[in-house]
Protein backbone atom coordinates (compact mmCIF):
# COMPACT_ATOMS: atom_id res chain seq x y z
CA UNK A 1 13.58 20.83 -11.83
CA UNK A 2 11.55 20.62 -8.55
CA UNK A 3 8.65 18.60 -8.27
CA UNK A 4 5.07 20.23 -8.38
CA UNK A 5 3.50 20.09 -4.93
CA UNK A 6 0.07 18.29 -4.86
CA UNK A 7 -1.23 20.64 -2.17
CA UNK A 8 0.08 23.60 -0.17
CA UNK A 9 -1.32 24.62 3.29
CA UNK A 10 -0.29 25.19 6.91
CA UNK A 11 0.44 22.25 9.73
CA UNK A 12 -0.83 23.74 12.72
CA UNK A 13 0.39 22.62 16.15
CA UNK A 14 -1.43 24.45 18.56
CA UNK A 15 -0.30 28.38 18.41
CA UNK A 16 2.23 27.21 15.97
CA UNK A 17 2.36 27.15 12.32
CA UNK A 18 4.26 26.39 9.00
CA UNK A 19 4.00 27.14 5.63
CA UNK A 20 3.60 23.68 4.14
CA UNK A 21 3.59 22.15 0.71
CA UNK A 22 2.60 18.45 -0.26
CA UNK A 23 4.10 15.99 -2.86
CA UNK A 24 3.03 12.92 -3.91
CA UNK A 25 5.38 9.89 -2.54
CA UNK A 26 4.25 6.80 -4.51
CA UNK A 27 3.86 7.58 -8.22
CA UNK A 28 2.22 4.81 -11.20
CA UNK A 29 3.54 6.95 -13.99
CA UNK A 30 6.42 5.05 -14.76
CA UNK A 31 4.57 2.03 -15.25
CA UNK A 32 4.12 0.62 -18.77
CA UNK A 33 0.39 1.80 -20.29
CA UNK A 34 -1.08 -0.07 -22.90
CA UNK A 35 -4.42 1.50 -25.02
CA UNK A 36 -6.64 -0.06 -26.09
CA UNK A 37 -6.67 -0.86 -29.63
CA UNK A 38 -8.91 -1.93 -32.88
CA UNK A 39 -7.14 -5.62 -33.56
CA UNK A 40 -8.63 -4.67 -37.30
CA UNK A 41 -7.86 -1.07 -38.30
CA UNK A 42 -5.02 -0.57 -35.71
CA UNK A 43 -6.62 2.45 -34.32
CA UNK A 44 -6.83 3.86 -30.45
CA UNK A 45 -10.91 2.78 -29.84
CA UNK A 46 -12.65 6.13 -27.92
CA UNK A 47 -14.93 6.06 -24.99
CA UNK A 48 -18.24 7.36 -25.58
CA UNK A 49 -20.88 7.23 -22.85
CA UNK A 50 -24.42 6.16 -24.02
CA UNK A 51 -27.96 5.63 -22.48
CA UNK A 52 -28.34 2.60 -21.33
CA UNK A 53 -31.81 1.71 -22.77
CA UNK A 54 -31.95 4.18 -25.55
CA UNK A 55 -28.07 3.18 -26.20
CA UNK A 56 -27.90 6.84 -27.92
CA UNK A 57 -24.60 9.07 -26.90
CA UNK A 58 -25.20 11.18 -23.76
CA UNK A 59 -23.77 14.75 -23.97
CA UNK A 60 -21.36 16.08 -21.27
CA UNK A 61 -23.88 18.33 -19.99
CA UNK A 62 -26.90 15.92 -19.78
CA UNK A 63 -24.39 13.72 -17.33
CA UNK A 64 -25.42 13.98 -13.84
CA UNK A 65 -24.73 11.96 -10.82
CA UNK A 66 -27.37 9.82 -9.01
CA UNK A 67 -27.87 7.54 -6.26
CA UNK A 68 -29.92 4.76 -6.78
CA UNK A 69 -32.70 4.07 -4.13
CA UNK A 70 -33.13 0.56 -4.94
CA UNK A 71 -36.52 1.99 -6.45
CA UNK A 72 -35.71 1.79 -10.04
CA UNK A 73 -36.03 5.75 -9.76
CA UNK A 74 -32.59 7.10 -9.35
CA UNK A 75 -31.91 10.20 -7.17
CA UNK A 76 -30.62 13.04 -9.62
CA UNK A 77 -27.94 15.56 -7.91
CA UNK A 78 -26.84 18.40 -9.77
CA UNK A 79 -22.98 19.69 -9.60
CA UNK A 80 -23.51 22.59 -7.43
CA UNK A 81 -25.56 20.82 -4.70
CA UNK A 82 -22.71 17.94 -4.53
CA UNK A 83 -20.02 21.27 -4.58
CA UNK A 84 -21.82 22.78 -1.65
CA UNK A 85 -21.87 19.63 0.00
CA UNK A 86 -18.01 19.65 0.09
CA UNK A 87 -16.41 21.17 3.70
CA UNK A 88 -14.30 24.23 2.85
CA UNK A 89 -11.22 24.08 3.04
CA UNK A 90 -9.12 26.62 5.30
CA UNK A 91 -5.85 24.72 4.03
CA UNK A 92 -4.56 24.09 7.40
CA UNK A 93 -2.98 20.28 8.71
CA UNK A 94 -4.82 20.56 12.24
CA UNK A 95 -2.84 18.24 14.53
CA UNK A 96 -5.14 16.97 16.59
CA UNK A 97 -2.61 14.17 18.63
CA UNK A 98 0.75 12.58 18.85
CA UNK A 99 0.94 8.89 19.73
CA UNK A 100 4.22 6.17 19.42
CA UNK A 101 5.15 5.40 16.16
CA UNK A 102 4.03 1.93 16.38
CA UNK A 103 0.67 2.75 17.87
CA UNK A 104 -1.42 2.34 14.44
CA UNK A 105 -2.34 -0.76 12.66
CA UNK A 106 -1.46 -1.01 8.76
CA UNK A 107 -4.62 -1.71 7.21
CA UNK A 108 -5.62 1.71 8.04
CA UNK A 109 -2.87 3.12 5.91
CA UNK A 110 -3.75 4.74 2.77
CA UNK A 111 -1.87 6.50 0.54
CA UNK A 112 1.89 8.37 1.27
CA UNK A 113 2.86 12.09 0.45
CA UNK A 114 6.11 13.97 1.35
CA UNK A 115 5.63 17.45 3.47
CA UNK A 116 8.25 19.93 3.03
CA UNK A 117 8.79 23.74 3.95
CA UNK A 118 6.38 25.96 1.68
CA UNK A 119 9.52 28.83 1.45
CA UNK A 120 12.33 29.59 3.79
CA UNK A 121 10.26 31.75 5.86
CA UNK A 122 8.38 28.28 7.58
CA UNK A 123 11.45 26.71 8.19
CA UNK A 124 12.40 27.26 11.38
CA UNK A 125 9.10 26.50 12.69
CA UNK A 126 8.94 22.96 10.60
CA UNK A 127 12.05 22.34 11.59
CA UNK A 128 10.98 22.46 15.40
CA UNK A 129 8.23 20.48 15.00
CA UNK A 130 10.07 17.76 12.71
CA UNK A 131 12.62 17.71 15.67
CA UNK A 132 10.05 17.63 18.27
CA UNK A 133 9.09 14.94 17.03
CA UNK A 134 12.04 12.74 16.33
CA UNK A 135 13.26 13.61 19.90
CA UNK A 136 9.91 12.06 21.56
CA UNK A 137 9.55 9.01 18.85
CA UNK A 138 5.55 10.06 18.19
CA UNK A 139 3.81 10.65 15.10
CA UNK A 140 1.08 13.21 14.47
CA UNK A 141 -2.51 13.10 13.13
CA UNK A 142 -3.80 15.59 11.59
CA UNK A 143 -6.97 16.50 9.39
CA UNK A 144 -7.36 18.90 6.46
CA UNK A 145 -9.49 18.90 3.36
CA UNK A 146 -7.45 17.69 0.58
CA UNK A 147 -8.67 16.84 -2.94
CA UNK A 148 -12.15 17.70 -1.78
CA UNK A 149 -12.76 15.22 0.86
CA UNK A 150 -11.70 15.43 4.70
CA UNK A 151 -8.78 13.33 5.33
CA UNK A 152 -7.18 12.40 8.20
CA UNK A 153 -2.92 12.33 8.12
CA UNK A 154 -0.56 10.06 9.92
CA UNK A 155 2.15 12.38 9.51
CA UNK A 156 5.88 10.73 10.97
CA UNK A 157 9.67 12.12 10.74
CA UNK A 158 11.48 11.28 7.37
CA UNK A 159 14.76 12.56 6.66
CA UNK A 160 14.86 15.84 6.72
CA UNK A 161 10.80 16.72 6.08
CA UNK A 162 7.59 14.47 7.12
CA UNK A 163 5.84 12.11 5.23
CA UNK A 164 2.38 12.38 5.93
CA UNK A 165 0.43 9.17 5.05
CA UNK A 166 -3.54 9.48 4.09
CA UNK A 167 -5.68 7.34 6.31
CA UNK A 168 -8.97 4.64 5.66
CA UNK A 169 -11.89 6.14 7.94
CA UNK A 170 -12.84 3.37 10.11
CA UNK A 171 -16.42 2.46 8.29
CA UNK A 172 -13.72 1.63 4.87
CA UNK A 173 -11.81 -1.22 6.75
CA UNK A 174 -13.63 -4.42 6.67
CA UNK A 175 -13.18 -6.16 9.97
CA UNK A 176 -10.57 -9.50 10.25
CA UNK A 177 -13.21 -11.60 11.11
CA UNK A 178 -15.02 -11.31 7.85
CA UNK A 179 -12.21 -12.95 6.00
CA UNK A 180 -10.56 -15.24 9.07
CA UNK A 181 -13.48 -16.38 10.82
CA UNK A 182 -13.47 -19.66 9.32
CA UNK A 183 -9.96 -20.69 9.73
CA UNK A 184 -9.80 -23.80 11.95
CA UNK A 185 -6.98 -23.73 15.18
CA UNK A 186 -4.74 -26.24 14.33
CA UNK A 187 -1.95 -27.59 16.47
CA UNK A 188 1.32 -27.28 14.98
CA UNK A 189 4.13 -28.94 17.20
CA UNK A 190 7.24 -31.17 17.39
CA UNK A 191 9.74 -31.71 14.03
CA UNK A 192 7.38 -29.35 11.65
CA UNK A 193 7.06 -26.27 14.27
CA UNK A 194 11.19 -26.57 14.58
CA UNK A 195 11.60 -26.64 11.03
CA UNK A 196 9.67 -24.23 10.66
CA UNK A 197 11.41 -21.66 13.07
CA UNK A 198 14.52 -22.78 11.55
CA UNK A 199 13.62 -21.82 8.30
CA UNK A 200 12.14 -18.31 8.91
CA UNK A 201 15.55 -17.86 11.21
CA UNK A 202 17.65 -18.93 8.12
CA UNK A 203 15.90 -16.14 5.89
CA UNK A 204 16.33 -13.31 8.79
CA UNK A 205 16.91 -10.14 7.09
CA UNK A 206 16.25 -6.54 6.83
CA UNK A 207 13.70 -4.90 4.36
CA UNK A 208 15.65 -3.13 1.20
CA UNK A 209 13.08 -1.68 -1.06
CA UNK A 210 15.48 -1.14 -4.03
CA UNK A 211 16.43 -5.05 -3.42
CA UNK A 212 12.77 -6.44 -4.97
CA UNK A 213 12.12 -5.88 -8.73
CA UNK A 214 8.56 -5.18 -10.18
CA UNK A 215 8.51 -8.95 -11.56
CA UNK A 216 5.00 -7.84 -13.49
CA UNK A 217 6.42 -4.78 -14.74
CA UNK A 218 9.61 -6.28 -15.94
CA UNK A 219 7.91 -9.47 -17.56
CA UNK A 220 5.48 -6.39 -19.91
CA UNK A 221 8.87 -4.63 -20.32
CA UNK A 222 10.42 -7.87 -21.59
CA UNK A 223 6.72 -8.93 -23.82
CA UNK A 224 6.75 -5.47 -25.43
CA UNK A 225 10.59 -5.95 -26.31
CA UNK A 226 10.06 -9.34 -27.85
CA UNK A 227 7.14 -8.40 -29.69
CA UNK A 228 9.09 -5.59 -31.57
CA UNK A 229 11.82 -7.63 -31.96
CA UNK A 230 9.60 -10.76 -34.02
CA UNK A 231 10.23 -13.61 -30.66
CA UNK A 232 8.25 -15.17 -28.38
CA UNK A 233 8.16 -15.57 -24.54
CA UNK A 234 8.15 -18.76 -22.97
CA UNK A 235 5.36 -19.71 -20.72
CA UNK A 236 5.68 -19.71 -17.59
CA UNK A 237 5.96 -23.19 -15.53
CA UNK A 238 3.24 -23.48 -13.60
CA UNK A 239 4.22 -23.05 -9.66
CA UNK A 240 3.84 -26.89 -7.64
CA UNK A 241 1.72 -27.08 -4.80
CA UNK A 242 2.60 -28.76 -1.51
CA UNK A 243 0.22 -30.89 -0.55
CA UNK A 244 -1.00 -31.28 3.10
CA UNK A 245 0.91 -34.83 3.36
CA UNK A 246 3.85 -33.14 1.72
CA UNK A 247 4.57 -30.51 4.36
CA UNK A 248 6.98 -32.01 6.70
CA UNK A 249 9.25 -33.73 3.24
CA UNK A 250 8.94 -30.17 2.27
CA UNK A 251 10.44 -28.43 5.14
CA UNK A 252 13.06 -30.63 5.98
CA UNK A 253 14.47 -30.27 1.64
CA UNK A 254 13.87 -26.46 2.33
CA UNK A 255 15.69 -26.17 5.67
CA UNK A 256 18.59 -28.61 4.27
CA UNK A 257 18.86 -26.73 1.14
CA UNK A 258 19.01 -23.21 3.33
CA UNK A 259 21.43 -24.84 5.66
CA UNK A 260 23.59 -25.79 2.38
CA UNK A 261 23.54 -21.94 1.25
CA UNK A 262 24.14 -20.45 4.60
CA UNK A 263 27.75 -18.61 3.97
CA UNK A 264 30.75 -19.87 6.39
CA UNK A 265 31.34 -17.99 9.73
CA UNK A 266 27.82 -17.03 10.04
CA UNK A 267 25.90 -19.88 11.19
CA UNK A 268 22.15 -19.91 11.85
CA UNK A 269 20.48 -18.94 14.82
CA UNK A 270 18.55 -22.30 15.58
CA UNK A 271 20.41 -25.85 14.72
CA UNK A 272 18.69 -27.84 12.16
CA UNK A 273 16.93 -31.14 14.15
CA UNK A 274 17.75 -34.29 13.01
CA UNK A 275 15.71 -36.25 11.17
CA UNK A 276 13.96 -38.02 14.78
CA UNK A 277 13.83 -35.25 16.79
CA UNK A 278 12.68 -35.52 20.68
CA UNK A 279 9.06 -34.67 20.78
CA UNK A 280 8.38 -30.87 21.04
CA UNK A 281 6.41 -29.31 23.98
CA UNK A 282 2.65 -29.08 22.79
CA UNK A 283 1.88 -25.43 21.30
CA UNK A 284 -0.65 -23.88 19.52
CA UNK A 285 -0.53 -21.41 16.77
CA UNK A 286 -2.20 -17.88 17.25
């Protein structure tokens, strides 16, 4: 059976337009859920939602939002006035740009969904604007009210459709500095810098999605299985942690034992120094 689109709209590119309809990409629902139980009675324990100074249940209807003022005298806002404060949406992807592919930092990514033809009728023109596209290596943002807040879209080439990737406004990305401001410059050269390179050359690869396993998910999986079955789960050992002193007798074991693993007739990139290396040119790390 075909998935449910999320959303269904047009993406707009100038004086052209197609029928669009939106699924979600990245999807929790296979995850293992736990409730939340009474340890005594074995029942699911409710939710109830109660005043907090009277501590009396609070009926659907007398909920309301508010903003507090810092006042001690919340703001109330009824549902219609936060409705109308919603834009309306026209259900249109408005492309406002097209820059490289590469021309977006990360943190500002959000949340993926896959775009696909609404009905055979907009496939011709998605198709043109998928190849477009492709051909000139860009990606497209676009804006559209969707779930009933504007959003902006970083919408790329995928296959045969577009996967169109929500976006964090710029005021919801706390700035680098924040959190890296108070890391010192440190001078990393001679034996530990070549190790170092060695080691990250040794582990070159290419990024398989379907080759990492949800450890988390597998270790519930694997508690929920015991506990029906009457055993118990190991603890895990707790991980070692290399001390500053330690790092250099650290990276030579971890480039030796890479160097050991490395199949025959592929070597590594970078030869292993010995163990008294000439002395590096100075460098410093970014």
């Amino acid at each position: 059976m075909a998935p449910r689109a999320n959303w269904k709209g047009h993406l707009k590119v100038g004086e052209l337009s197609a029928a669009v309809a939106l699924y979600t990409a990245a999807s929790t629902s296979e995850r293992i859920a736990f409730h939340t139980i009474n340890r005594r009675t074995g029942n699911r324990i409710e939710r109830h939602f109660v005043d907090s100074e009277t501590e009396k249940p609070v009926e659907r209807d007398d909920q309301v939002k508010g903003y507090d003022t810092g006042s001690g005298d919340p703001i109330i806002f009824e549902p219609e006035e936060i409705a109308a404060a919603v834009p309306e949406s026209d259900k249109t992807l408005t492309v406002s740009a097209f820059f490289p592919c590469a021309g977006l930092d990360d943190v500002y990514l959000d949340r993926p969904y896959y775009l696909a033809p609404a009905d055979r009728h907009a496939e011709e023109a998605f198709d043109l604007i998928r190849e477009g596209m492709q051909a000139e290596k860009v990606a497209a943002l676009a804006e559209a009210v969707l779930f009933r807040r504007v959003r902006l879209l970083l919408i790329r080439p995928c296959g045969k459709g577009l996967v169109g990737t929500t976006l964090n406004f710029d005021y919801e990305v706390r700035s680098s500095k924040e959190v890296f401001g108070d890391i010192p410059k440190l001078d990393i050269k001679g034996e530990m810098l070549e190790l170092a390179e060695h080691i990250i050359d040794t582990k070159a690869g290419t990024f398989d999605p379907a080759a990492f396993d949800d450890r988390y998910e597998a270790a519930l999986a694997e508690l929920v299985k015991a506990k029906i079955e009457g055993r118990k789960i190991a603890k895990p050992k707790p991980v070692k942690r290399t001390a500053s002193g330690d790092l250099l007798s650290a990276l030579r074991e971890s480039a030796a034992a890479m160097s050991a693993s490395k199949p025959a007739g592929k070597p590594a990139k970078r030869k292993a120094p010995a163990d008294k290396p000439q002395p590096a040119p100075r460098r410093k790390a970014s």
